[in-house]
N, C-alpha and C. Protein backbone atom coordinates (compact mmCIF):
# COMPACT_ATOMS: atom_id res chain seq x y z
N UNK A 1 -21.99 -19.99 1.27
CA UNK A 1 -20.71 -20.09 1.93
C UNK A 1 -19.63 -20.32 0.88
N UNK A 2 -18.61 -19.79 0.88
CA UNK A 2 -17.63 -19.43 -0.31
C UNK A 2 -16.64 -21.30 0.42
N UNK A 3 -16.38 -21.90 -1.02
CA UNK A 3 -15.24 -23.04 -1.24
C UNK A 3 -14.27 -22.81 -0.25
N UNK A 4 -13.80 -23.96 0.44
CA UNK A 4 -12.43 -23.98 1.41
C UNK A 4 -11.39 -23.87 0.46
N UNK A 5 -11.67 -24.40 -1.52
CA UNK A 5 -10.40 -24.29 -1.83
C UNK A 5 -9.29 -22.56 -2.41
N UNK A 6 -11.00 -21.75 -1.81
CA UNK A 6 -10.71 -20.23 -2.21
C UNK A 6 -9.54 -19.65 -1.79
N UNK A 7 -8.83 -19.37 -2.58
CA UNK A 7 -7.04 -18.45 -1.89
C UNK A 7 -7.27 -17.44 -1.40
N UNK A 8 -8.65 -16.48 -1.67
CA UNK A 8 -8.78 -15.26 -0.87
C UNK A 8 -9.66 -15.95 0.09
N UNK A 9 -9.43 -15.09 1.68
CA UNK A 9 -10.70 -15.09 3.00
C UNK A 9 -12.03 -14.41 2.04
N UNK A 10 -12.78 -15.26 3.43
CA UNK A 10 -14.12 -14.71 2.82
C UNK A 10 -14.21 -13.51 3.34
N UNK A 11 -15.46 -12.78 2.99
CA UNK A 11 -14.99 -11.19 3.02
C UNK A 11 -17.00 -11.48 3.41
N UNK A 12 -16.89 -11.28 4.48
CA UNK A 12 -18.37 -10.69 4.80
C UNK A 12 -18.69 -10.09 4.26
N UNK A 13 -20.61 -9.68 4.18
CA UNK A 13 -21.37 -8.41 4.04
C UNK A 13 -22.91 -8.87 4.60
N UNK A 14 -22.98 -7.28 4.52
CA UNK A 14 -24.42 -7.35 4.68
C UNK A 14 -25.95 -7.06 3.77
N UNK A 15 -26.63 -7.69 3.89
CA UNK A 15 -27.60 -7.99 3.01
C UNK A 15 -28.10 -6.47 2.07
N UNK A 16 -27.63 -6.34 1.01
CA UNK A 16 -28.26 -5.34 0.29
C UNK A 16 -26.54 -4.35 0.16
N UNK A 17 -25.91 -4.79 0.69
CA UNK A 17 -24.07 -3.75 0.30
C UNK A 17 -24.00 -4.81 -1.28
N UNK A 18 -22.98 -4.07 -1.94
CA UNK A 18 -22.53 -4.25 -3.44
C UNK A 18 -21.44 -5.51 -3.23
N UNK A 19 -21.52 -6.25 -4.17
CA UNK A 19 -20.39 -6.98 -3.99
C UNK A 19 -19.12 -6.06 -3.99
N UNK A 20 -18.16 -6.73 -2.98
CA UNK A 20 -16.27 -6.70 -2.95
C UNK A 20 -15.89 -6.77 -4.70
N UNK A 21 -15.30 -5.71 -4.91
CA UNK A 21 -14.17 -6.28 -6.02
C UNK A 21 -12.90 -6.89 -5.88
N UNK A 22 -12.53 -7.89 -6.19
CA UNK A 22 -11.23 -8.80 -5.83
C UNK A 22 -9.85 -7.99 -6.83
N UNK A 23 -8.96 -7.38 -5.97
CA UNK A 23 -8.26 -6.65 -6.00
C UNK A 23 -6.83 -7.65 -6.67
N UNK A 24 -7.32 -9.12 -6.19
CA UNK A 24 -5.91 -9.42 -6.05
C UNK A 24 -5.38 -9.88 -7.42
N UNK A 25 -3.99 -9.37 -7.34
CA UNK A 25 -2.86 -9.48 -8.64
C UNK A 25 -2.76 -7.88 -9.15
N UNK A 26 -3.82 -7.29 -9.21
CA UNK A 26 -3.55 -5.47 -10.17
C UNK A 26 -2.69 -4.77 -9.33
N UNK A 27 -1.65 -3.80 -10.20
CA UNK A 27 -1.03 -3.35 -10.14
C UNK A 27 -1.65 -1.57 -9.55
N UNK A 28 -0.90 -1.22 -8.63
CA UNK A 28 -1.78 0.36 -8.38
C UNK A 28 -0.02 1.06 -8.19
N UNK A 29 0.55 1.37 -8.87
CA UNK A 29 1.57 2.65 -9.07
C UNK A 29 2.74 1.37 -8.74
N UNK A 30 3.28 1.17 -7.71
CA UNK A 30 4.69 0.61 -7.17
C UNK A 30 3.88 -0.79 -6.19
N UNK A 31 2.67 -0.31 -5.90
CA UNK A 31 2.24 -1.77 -5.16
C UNK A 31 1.39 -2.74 -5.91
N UNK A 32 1.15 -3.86 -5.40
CA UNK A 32 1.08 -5.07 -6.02
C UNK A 32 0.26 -5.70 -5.05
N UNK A 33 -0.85 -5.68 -5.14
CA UNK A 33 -1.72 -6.64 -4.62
C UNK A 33 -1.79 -8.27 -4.26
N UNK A 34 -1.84 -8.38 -2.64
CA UNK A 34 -1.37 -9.81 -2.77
C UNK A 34 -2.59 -10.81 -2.20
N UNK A 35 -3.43 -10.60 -1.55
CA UNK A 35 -4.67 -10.84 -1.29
C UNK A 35 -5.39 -9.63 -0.27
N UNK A 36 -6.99 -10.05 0.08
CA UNK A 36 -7.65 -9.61 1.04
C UNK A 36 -7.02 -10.01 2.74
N UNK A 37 -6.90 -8.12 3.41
CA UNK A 37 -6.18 -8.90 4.88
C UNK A 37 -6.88 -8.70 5.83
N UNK A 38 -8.06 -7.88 6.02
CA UNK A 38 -8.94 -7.81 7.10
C UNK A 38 -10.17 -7.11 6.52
N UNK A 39 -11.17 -7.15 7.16
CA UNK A 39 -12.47 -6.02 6.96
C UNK A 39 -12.56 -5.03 8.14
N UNK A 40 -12.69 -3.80 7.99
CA UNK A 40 -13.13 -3.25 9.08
C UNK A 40 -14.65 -2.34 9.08
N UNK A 41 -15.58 -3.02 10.06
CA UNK A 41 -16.80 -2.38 10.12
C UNK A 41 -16.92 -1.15 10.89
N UNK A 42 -17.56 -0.16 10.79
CA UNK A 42 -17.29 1.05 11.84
C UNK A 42 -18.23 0.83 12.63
N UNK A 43 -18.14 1.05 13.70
CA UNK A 43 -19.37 0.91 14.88
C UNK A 43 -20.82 1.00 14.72
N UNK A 44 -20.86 1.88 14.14
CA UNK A 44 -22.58 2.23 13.73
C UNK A 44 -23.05 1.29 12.63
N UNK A 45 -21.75 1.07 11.78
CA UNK A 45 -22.45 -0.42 10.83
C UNK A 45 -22.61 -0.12 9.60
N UNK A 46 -22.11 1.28 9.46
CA UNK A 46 -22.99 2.10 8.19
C UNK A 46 -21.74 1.66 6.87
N UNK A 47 -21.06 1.51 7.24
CA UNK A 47 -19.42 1.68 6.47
C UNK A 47 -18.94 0.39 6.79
N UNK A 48 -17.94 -0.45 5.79
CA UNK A 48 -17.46 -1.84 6.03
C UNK A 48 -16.24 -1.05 4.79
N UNK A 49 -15.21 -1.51 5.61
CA UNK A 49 -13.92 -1.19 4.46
C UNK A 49 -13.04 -2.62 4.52
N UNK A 50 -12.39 -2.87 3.09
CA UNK A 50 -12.07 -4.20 3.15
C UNK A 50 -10.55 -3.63 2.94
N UNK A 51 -9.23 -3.86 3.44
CA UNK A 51 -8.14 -3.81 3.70
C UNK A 51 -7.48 -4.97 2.48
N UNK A 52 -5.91 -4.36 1.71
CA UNK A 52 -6.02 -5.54 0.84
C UNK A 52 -4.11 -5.60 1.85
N UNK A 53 -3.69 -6.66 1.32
CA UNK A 53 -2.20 -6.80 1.62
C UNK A 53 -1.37 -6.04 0.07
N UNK A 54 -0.56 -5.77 0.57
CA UNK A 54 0.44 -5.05 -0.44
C UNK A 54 1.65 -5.18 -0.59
N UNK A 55 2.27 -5.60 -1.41
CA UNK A 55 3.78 -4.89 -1.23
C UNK A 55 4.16 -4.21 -2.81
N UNK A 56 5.27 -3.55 -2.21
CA UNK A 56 5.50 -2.43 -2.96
C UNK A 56 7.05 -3.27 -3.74
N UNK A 57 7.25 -2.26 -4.71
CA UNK A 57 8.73 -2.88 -5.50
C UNK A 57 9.76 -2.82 -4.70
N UNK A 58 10.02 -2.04 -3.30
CA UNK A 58 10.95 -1.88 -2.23
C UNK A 58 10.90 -2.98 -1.55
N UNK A 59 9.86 -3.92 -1.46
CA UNK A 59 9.39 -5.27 -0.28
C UNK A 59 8.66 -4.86 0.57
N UNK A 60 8.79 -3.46 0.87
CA UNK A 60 7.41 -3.12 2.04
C UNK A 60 6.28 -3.87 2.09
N UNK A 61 5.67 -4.44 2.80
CA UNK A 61 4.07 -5.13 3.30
C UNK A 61 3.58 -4.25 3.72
N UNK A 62 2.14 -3.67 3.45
CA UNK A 62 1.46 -3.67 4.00
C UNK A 62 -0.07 -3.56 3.44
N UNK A 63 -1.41 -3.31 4.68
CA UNK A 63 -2.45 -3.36 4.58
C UNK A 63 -3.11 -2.15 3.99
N UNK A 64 -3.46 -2.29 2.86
CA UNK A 64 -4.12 -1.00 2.32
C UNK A 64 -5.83 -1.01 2.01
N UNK A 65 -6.17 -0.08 2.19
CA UNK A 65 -7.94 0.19 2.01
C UNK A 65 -7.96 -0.18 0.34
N UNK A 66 -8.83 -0.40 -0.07
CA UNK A 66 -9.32 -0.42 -1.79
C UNK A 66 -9.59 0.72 -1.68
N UNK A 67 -10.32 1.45 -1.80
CA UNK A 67 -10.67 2.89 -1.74
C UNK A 67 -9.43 3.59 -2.08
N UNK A 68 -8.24 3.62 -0.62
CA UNK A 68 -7.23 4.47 -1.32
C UNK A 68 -6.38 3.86 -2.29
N UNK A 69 -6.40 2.36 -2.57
CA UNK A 69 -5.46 1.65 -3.88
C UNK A 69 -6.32 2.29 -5.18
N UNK A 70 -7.49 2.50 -5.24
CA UNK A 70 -8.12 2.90 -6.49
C UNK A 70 -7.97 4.29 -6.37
N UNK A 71 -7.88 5.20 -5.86
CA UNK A 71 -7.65 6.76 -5.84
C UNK A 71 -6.56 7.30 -5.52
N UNK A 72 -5.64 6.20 -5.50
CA UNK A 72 -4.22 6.60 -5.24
C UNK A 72 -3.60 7.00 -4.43
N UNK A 73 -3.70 7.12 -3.47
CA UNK A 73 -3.31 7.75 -1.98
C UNK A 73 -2.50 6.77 -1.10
């Protein structure tokens, strides 16, 4: 069970998936990583995507996949 004094949520998984890479602080083009903001599992279970918070140099917020912060999209 991950420390209460952890600044990121804990980030589920399931037994035998790769650890999460902790996204937070790197820079990806204009956005700026500010922590982990949700997980989403797909129904069948097969797929778990972890959502990070963002904002951009404009102030925009929002929730972005790791997947597309690392491939740029």
């Amino acid at each position: 069970m991950p420390s209460s004094d952890s600044s990121t949520p804990f980030i589920p998984r399931k037994h035998g998936q790769g650890r999460f890479k902790d996204l937070t602080g790197q820079r990806f083009g204009r956005l700026c990583v500010v922590e982990a903001s949700h997980v989403h599992v797909q129904p069948n279970g097969k797929r778990t995507v972890v959502y990070w918070l963002c904002v951009c140099t404009c102030g925009t917020v929002k929730a972005i996949s790791g997947k597309h912060l690392r491939l740029g999209r």
